[in-house]
Protein backbone atom coordinates (compact mmCIF):
# COMPACT_ATOMS: atom_id res chain seq x y z
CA UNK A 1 75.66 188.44 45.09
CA UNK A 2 76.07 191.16 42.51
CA UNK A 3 79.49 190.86 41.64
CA UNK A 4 77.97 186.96 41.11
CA UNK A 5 74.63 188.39 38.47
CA UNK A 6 77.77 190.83 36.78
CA UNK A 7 79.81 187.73 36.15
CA UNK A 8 79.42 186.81 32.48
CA UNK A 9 81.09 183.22 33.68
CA UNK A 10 78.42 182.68 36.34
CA UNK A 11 75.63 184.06 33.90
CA UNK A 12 76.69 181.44 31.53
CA UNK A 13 77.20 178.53 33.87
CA UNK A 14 73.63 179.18 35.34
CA UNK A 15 71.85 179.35 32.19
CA UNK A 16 72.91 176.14 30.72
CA UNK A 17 72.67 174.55 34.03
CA UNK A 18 68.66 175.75 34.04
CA UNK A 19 68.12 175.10 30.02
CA UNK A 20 70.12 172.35 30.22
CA UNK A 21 67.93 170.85 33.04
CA UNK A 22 64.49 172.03 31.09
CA UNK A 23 64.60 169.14 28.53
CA UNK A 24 63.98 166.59 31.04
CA UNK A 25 61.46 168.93 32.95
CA UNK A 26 59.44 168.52 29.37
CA UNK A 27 59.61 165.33 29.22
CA UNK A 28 58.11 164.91 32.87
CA UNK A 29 56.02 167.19 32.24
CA UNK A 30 54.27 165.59 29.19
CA UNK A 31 53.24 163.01 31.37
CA UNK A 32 49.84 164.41 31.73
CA UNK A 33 50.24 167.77 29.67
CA UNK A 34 49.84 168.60 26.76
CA UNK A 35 52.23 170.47 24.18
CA UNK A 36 50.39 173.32 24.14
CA UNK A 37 49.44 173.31 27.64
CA UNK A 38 53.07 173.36 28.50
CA UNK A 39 54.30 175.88 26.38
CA UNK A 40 51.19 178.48 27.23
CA UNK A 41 51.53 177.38 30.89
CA UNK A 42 54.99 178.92 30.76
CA UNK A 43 54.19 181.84 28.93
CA UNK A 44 51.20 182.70 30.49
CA UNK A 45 52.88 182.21 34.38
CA UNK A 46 55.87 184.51 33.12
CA UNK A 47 53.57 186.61 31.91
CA UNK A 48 51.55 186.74 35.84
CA UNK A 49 54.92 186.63 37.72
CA UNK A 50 56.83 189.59 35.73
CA UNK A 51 53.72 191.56 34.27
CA UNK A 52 53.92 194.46 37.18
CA UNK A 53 57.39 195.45 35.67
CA UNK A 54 56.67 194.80 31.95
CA UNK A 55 53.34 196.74 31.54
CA UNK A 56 54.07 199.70 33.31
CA UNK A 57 57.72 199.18 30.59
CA UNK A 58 55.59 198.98 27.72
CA UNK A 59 54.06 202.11 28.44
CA UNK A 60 57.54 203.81 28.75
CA UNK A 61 58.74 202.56 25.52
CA UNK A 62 58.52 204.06 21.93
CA UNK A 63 56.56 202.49 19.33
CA UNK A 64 59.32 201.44 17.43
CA UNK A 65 61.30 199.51 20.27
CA UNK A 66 57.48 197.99 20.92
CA UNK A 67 57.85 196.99 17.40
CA UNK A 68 61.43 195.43 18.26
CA UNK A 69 60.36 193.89 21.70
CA UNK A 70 57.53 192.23 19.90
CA UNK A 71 59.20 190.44 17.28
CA UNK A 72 62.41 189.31 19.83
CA UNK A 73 59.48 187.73 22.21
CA UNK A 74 57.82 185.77 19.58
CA UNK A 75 61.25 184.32 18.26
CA UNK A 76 62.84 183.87 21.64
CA UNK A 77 59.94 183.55 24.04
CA UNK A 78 56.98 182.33 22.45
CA UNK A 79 57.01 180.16 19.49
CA UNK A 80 60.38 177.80 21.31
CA UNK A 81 58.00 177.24 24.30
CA UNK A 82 55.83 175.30 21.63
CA UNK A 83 58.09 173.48 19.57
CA UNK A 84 60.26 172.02 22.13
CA UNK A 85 56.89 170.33 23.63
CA UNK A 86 55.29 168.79 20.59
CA UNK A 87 58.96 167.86 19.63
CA UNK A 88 60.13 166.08 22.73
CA UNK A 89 56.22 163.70 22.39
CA UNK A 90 58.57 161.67 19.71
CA UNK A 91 62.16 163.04 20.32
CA UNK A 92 64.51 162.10 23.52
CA UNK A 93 65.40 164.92 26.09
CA UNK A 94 69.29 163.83 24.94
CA UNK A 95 68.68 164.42 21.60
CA UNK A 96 66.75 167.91 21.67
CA UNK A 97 69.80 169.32 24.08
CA UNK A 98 72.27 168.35 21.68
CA UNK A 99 70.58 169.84 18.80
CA UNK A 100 69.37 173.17 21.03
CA UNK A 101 73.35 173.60 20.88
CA UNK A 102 72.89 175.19 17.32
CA UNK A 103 72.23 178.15 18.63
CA UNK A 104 75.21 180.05 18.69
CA UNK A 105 75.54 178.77 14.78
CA UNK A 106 72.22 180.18 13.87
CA UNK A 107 73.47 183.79 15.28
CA UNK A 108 75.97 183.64 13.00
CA UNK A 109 73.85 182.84 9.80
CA UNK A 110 71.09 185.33 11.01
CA UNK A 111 73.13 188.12 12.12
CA UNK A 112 75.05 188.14 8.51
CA UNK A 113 70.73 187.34 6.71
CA UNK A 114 68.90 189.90 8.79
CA UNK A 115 72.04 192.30 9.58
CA UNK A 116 74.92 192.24 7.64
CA UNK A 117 77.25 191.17 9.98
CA UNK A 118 80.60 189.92 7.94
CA UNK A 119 82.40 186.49 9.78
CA UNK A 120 85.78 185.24 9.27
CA UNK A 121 86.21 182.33 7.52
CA UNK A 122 87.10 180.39 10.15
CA UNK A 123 83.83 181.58 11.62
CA UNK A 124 81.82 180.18 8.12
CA UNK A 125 84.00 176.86 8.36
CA UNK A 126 82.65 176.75 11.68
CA UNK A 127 78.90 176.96 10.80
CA UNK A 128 79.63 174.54 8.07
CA UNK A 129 80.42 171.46 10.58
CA UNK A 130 78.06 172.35 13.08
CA UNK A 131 75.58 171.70 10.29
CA UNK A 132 77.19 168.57 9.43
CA UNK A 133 77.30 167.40 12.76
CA UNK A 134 73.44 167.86 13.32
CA UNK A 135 72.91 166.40 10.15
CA UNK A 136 74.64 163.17 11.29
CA UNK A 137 73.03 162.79 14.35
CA UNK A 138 69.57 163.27 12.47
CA UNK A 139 70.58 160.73 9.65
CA UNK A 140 72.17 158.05 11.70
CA UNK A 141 70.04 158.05 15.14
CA UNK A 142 66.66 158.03 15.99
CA UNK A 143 65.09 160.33 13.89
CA UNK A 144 65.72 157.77 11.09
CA UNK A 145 64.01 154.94 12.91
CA UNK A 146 60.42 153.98 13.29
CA UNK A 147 59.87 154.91 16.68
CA UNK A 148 60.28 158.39 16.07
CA UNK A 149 59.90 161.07 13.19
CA UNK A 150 62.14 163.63 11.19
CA UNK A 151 59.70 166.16 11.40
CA UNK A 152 59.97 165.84 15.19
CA UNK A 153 63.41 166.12 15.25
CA UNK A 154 63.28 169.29 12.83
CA UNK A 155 61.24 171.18 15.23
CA UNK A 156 63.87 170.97 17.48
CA UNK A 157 66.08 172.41 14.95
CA UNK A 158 63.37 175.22 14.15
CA UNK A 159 63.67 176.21 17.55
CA UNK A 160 67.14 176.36 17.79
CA UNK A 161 66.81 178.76 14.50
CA UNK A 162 63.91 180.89 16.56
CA UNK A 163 66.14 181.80 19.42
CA UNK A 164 69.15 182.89 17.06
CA UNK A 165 66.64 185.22 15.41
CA UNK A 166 65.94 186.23 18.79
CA UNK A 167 69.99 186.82 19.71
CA UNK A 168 70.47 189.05 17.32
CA UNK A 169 67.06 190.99 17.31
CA UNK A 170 68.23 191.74 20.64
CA UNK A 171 71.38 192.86 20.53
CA UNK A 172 71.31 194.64 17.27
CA UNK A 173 67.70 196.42 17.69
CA UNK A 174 67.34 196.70 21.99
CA UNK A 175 70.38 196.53 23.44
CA UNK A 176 69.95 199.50 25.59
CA UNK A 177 66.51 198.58 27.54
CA UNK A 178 67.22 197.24 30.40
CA UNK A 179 67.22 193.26 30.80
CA UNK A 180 64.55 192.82 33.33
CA UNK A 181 61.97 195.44 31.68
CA UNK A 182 62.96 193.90 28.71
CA UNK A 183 62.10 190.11 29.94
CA UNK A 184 59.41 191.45 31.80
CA UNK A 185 57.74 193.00 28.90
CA UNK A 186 58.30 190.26 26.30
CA UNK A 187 56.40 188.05 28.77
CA UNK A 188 53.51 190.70 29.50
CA UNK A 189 52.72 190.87 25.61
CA UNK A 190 53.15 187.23 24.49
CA UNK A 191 50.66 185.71 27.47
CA UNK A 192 47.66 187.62 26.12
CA UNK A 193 48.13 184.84 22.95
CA UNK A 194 48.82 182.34 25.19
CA UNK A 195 46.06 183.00 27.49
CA UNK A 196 44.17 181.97 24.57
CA UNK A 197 45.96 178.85 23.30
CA UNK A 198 45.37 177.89 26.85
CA UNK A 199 42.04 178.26 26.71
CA UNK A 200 41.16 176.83 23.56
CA UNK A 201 43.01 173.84 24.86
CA UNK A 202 39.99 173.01 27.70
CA UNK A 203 42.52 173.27 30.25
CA UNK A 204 41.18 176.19 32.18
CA UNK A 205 37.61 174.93 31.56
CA UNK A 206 38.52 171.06 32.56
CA UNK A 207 40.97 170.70 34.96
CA UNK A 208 41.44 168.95 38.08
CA UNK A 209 43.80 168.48 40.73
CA UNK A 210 44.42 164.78 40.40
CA UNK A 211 46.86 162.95 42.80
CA UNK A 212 48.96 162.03 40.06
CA UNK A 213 48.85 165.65 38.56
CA UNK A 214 51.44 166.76 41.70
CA UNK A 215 54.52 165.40 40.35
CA UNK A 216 54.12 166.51 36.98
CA UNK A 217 52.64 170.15 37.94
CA UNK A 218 55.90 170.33 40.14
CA UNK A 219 57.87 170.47 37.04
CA UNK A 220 56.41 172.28 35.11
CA UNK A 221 56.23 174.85 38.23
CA UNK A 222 60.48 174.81 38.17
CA UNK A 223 60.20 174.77 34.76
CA UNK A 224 58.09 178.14 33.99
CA UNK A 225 59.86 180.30 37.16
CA UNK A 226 63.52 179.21 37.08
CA UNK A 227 63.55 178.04 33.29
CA UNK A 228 61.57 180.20 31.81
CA UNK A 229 61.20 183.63 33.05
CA UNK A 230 64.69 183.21 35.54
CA UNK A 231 66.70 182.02 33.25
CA UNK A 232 65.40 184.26 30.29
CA UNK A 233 65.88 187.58 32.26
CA UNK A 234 69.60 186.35 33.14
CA UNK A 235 70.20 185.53 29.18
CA UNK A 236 69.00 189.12 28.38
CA UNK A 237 71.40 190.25 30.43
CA UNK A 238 74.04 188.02 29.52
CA UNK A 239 73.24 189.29 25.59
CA UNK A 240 73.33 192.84 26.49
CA UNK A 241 76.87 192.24 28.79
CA UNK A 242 78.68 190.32 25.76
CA UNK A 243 77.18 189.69 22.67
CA UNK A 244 74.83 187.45 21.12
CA UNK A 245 77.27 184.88 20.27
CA UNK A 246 78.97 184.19 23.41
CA UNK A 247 75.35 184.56 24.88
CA UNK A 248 74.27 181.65 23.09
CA UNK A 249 78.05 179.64 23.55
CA UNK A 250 75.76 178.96 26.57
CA UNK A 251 75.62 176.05 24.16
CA UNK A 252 78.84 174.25 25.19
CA UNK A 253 77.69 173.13 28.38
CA UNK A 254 73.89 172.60 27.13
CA UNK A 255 74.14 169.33 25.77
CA UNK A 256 75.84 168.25 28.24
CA UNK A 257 73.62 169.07 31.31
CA UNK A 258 70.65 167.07 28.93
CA UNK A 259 72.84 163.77 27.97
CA UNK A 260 73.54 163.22 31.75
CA UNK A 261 70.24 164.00 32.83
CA UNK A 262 68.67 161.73 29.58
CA UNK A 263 71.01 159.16 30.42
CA UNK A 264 69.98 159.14 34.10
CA UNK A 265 66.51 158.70 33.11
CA UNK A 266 67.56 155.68 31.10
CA UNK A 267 67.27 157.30 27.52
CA UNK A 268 69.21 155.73 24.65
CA UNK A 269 72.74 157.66 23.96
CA UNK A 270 74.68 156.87 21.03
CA UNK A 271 78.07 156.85 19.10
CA UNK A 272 76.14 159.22 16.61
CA UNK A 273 75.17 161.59 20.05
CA UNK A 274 78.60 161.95 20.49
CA UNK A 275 80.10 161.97 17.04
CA UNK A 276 77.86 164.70 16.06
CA UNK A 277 77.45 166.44 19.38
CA UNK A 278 81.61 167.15 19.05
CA UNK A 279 81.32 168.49 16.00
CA UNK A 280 78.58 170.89 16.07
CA UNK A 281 80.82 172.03 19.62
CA UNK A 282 83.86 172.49 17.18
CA UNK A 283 81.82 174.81 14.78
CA UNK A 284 80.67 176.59 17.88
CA UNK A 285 84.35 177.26 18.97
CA UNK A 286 85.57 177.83 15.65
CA UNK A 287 83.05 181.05 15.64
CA UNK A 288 83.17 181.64 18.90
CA UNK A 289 83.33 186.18 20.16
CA UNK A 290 86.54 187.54 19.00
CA UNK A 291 88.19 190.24 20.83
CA UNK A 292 86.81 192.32 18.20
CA UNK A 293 82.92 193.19 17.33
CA UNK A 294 81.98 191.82 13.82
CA UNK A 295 81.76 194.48 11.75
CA UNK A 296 78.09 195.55 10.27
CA UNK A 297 77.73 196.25 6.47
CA UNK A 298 74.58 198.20 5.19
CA UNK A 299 72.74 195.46 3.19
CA UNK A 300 71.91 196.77 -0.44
């Protein structure tokens, strides 16, 4: 089993099996959720489940990698949780997988904004068309239509721009602390906030256990152990193995795990799905980890 967790391959199969799958978990789970009952749910139970290795972490750590830890959570752990909720109450599970896959595009941008690091221009040509392809699939399918909403859609895209931030925080800031205090401790800071959002919802005040709550709570169950805290801890990893960008090329299979499972469920699926879904998977190859590191330049 640990020559399996020290496979990069198997790392990055299992993650965009389990984020792949999480789309439609949303989606069942909104059935008698709310948004923000979903995403602080998730937080919050990562935070209960891995807080007796990421406080006793936090107390080991400098202030500065604190600092570091803090920001990475919020980007990668925190604010996603939220946006992929209130998104998916007007946007398909098909649709927010295929978009999620801009991931490895926004590592690119980011790394070069927040770090300096210089791409080919191959890997620029690359980020170019996986921006056109999202753009096409926002123009041309439903977020254009009446039953749904831009805005929607663009929190999708927001997210997808969140967890690049987080990529690179990561890899360029803590890529020495280990993946599991790392996850551990993410999750330990971040559910103090959501503790709160969770509260101020009335959930904690109001609930109760309703027949057809079981279903729904099931999912979202999967959803904040494997998805969420599981899945997170193994991407860590996966980031601190590699690099960010073939972390985040987790992004090939992605889409794909949500269109079957979307199209399963009986959600709509496109030409536009699949003309833009191919080319935002081009740009991801065409900037896809070289055999050499990108090179950082001190920004002036």
């Amino acid at each position: 089993m640990k020559n399996f967790i020290n496979n990069k391959w198997f790392l990055l199969l299992v993650i965009a099996l389990t984020w792949g799958s999480s789309f439609m978990l949303i989606k069942k789970s909104l059935v008698v959720f709310t948004p923000y009952e979903i995403g602080a749910i998730r937080v919050v139970g990562s935070g209960l489940l891995l807080g007796f290795i990421g406080i006793p972490a936090l107390f080991k750590m400098t202030k500065k990698t604190i600092i570091w830890v803090t920001i990475a959570g919020f980007f990668g752990n925190f604010l996603p949780m939220y946006l992929f909720p209130i998104a998916q109450t007007q946007v398909s599970s098909s649709l927010a997988g295929i978009l999620d896959s801009l991931v490895p595009i926004f590592v690119l941008v980011f790394g070069f904004l927040i770090f300096g690091i210089t791409s080919k221009k191959t890997q620029i040509l690359g980020a170019i068309i996986g921006f056109l392809g999202a753009a096409s699939i926002i123009y041309f399918s439903e977020a254009n239509t009446e039953d749904s909403n831009f805005w929607y859609v663009m929190l999708v895209v927001l997210a997808g721009a969140s967890y690049g931030v987080n990529a690179v925080v990561i890899k360029e800031r803590i890529p020495n602390v280990n993946a599991i205090k790392l996850t551990a401790a993410v999750y330990s800071i971040w559910a103090i906030p959501s503790l709160i959002i969770l509260y101020f919802t009335g959930f904690i005040q109001n609930f109760e256990m309703k027949p057809e709550f079981t279903e729904p709570i099931s999912y979202l169950a999967f959803l904040t152990v494997f998805g969420t805290a599981i899945a997170m801890l193994l991407y860590f990893k996966l980031i601190q193995d590699t690099s960010a960008v073939f972390a985040s090329t987790a992004s090939y299979l992605l889409p794909i795990v949500a269109v079957i499972w979307g199209v399963l469920d009986g959600e709509k699926f496109t030409f536009w799905y699949v003309f833009g879904g191919l080319l935002i998977l081009i740009g991801i190859y065409l900037i896809r980890e070289k055999k050499k590191d990108p090179k950082l330049v001190p920004r002036g």
